[in-house]
N, C-alpha and C. Protein backbone atom coordinates (compact mmCIF):
# COMPACT_ATOMS: atom_id res chain seq x y z
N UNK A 1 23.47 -12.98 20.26
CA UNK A 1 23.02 -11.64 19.94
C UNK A 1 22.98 -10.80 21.20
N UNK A 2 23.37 -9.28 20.95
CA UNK A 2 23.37 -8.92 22.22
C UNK A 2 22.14 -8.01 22.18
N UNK A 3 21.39 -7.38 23.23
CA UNK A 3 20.07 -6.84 23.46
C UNK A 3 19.89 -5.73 22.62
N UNK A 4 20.97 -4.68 22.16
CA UNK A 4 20.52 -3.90 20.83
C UNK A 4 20.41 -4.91 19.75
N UNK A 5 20.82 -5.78 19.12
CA UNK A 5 20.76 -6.37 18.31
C UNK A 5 18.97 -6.86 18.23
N UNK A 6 18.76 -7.40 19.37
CA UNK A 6 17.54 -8.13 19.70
C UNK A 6 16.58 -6.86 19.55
N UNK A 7 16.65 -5.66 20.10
CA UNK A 7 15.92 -4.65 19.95
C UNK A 7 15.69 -4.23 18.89
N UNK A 8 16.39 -4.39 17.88
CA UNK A 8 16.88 -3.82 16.74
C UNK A 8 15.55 -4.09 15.85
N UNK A 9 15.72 -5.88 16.12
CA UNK A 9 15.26 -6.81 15.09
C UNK A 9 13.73 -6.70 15.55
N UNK A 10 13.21 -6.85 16.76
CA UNK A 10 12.41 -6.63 17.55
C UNK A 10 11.19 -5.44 16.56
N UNK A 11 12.00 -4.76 16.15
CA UNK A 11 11.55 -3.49 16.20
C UNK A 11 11.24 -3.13 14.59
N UNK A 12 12.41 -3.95 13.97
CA UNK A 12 12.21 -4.57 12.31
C UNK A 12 10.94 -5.83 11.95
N UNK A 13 10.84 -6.10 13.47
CA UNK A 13 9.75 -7.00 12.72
C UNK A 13 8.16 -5.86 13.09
N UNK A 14 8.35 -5.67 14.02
CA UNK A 14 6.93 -5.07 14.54
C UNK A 14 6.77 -3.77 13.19
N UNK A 15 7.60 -3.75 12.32
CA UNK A 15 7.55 -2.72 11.12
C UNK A 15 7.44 -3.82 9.80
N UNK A 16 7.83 -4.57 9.94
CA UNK A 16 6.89 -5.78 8.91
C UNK A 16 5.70 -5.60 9.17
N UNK A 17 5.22 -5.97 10.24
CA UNK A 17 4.07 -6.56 10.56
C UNK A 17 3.02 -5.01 10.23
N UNK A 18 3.30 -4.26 11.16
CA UNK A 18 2.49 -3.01 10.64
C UNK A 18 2.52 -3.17 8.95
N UNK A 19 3.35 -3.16 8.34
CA UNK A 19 3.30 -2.51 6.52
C UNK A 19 2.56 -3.61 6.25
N UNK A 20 2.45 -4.75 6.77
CA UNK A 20 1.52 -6.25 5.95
C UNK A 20 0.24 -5.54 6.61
N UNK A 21 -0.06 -5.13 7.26
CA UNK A 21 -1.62 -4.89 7.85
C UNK A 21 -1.84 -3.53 7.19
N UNK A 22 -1.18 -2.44 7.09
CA UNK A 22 -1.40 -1.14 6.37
C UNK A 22 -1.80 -1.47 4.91
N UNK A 23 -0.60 -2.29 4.28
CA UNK A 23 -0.88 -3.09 2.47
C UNK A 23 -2.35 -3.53 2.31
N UNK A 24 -2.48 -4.34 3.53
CA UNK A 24 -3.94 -5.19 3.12
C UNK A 24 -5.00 -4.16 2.94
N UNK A 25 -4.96 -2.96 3.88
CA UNK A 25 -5.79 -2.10 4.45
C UNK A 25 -5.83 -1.38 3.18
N UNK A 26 -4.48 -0.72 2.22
CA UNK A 26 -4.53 -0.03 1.11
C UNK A 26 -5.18 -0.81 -0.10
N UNK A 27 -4.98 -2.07 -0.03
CA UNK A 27 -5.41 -2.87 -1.44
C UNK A 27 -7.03 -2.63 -1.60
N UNK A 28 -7.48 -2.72 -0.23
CA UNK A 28 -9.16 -2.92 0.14
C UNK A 28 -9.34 -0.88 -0.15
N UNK A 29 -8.96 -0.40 0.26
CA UNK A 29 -8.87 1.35 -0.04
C UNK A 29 -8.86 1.41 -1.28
N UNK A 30 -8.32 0.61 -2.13
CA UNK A 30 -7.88 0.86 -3.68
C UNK A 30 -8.77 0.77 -4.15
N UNK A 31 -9.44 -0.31 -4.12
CA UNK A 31 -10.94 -0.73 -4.88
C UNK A 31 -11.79 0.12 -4.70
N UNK A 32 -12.63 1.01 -3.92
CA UNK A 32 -13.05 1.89 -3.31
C UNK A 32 -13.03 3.13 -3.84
N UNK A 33 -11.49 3.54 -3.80
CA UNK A 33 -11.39 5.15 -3.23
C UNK A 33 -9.54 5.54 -4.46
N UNK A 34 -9.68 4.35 -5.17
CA UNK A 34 -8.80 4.75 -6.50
C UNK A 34 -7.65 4.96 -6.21
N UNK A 35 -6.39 5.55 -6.38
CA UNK A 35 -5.37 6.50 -5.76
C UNK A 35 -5.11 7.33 -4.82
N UNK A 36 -6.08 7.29 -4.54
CA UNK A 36 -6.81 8.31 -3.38
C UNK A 36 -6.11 7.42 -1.23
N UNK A 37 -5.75 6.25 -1.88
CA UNK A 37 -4.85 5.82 -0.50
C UNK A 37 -3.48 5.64 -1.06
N UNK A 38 -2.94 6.21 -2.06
CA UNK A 38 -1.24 6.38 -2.14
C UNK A 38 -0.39 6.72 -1.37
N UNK A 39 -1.07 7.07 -0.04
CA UNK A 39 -0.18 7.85 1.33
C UNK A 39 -0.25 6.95 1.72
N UNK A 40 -1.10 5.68 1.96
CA UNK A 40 -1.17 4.56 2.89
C UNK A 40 0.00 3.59 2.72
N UNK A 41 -0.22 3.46 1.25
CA UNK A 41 1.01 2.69 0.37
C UNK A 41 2.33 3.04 0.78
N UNK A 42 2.43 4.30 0.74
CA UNK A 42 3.74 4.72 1.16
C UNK A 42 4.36 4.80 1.94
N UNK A 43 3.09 4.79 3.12
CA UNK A 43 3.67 4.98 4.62
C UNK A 43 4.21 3.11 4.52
N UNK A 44 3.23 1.98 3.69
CA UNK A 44 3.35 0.76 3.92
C UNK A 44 4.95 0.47 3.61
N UNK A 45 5.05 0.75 2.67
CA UNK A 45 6.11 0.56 1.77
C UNK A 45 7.51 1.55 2.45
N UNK A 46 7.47 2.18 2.85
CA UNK A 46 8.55 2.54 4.01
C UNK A 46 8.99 1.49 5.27
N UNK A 47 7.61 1.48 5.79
CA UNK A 47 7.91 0.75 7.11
C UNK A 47 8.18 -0.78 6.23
N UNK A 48 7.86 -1.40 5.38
CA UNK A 48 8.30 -2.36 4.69
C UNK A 48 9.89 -2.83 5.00
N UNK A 49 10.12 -1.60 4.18
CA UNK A 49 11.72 -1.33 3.66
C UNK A 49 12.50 -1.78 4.76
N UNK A 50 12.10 -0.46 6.33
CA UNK A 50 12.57 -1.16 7.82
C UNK A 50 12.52 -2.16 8.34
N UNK A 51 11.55 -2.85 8.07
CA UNK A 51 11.70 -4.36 8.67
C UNK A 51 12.25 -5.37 7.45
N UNK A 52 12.88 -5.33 6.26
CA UNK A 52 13.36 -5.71 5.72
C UNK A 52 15.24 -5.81 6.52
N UNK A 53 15.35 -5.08 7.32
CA UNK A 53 16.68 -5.06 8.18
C UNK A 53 16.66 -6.45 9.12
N UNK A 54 14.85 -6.89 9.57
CA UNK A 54 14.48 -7.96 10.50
C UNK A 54 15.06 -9.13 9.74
N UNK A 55 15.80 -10.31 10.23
CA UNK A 55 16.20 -11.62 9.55
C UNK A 55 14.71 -12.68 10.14
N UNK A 56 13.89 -12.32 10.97
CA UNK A 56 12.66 -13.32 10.93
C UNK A 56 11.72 -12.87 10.36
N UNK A 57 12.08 -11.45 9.93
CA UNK A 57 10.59 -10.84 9.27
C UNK A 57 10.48 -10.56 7.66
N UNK A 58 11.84 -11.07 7.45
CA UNK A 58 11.92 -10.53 5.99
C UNK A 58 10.88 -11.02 4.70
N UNK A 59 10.33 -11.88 5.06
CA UNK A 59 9.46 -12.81 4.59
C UNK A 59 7.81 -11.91 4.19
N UNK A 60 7.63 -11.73 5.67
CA UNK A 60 7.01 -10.33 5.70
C UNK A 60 6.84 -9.40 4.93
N UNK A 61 8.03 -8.46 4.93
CA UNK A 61 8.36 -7.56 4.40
C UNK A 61 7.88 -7.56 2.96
N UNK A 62 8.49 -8.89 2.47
CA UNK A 62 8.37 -8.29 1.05
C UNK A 62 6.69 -9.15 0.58
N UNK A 63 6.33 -10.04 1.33
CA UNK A 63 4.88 -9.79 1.03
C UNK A 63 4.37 -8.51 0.82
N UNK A 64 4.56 -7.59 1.97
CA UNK A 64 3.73 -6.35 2.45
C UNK A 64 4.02 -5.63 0.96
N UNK A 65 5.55 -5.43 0.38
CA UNK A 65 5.77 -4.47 -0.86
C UNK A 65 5.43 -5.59 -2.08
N UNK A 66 4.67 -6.78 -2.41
CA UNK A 66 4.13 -7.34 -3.01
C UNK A 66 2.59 -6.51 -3.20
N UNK A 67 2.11 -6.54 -2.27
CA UNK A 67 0.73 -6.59 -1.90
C UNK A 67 0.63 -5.16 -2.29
N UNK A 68 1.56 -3.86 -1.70
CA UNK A 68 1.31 -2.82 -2.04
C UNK A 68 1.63 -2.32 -3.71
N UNK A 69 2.32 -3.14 -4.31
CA UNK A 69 2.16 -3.24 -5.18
C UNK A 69 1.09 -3.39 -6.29
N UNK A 70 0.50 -4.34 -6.11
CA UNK A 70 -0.81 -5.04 -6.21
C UNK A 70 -1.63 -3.74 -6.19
N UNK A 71 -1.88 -3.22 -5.10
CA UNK A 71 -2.76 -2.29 -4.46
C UNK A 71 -2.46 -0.76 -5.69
N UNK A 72 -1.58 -0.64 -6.04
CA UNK A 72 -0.80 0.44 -6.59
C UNK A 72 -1.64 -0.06 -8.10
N UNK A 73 -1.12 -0.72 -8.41
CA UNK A 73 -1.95 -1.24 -9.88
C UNK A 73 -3.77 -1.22 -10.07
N UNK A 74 -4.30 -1.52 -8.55
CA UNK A 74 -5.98 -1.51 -8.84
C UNK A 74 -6.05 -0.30 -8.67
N UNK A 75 -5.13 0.31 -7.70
CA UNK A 75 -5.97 2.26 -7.41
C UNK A 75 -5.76 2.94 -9.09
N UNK A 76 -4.65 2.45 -9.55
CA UNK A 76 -4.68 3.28 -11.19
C UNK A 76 -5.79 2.85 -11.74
N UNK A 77 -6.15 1.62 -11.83
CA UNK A 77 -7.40 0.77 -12.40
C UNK A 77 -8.35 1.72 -12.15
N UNK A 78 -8.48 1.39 -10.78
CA UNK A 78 -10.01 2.07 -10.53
C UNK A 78 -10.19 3.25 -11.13
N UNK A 79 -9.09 4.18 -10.46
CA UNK A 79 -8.75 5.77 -11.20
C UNK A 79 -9.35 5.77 -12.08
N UNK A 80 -9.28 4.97 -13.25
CA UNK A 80 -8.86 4.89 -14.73
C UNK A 80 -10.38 4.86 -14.87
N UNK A 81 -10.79 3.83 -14.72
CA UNK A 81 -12.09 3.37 -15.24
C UNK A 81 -13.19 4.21 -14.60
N UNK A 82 -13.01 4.94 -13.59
CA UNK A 82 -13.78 5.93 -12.86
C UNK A 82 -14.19 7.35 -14.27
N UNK A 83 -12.51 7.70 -14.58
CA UNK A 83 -12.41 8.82 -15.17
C UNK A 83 -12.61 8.27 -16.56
N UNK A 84 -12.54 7.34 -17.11
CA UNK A 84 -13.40 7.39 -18.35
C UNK A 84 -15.06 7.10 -18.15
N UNK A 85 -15.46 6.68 -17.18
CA UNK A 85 -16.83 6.38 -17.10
C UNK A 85 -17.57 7.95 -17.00
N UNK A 86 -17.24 9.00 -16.18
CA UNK A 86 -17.49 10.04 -15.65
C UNK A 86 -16.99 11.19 -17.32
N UNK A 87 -16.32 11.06 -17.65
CA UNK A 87 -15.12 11.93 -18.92
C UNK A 87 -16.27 12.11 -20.34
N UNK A 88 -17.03 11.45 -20.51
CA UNK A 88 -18.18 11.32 -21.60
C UNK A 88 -19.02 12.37 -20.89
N UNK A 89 -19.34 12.30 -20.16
CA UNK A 89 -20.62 13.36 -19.42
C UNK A 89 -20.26 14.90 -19.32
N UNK A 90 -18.80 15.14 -19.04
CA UNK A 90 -18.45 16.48 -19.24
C UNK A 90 -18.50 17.04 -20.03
N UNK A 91 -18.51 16.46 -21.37
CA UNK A 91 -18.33 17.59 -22.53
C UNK A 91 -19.93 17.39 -23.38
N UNK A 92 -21.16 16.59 -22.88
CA UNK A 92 -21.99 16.49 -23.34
C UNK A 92 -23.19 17.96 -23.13
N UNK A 93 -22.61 19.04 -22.25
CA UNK A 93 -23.54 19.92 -21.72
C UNK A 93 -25.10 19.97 -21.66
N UNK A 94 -25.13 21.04 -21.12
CA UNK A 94 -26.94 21.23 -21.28
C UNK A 94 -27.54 20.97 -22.50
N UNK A 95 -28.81 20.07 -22.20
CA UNK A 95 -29.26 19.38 -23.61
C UNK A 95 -31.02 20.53 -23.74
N UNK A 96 -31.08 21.40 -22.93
CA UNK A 96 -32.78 21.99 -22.78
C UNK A 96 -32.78 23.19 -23.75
């Protein structure tokens, strides 16, 4: 391999590695804070994609768009169950 090559890959993995630590970071956001970290996801799931070019990181990679996946499904959850828990109280108005 010659040193762009090595740089290349270098550079595909250190973008695995970020999107596996951003994913984990969004899944734990999800539970929390609902849809409300879909930018995190995305930024994850980009840099994912780039180190999917890495041949030692690819492994990585698609953990990270596993996981953000994952993460994508509880933020609707939460969403969900937030806005029906809260959705009864709006239309009950002033009771005095």
């Amino acid at each position: 391999m010659s040193k762009i090559d090595k740089d290349q890959d270098e550079s595909a993995r250190i973008y695995a590695i970020a999107s596996l630590i951003l994913s984990c970071l969004a899944v734990i956001g999800s539970v929390f804070a609902g849809i409300c970290v879909l930018p995190i996801m995305l930024i994850s799931a980009v840099l994912a994609v780039l180190g999917l070019k890495s041949s030692t990181a690819k492994i990585l990679s698609i953990i990270a768009l596993s996981i953000d996946a994952v993460g994508l499904l509880l933020g609707i959850m939460t969403t969900f169950c937030a806005a029906s828990a809260i959705l009864p109280f709006l239309f009950l108005g002033a009771t005095s």
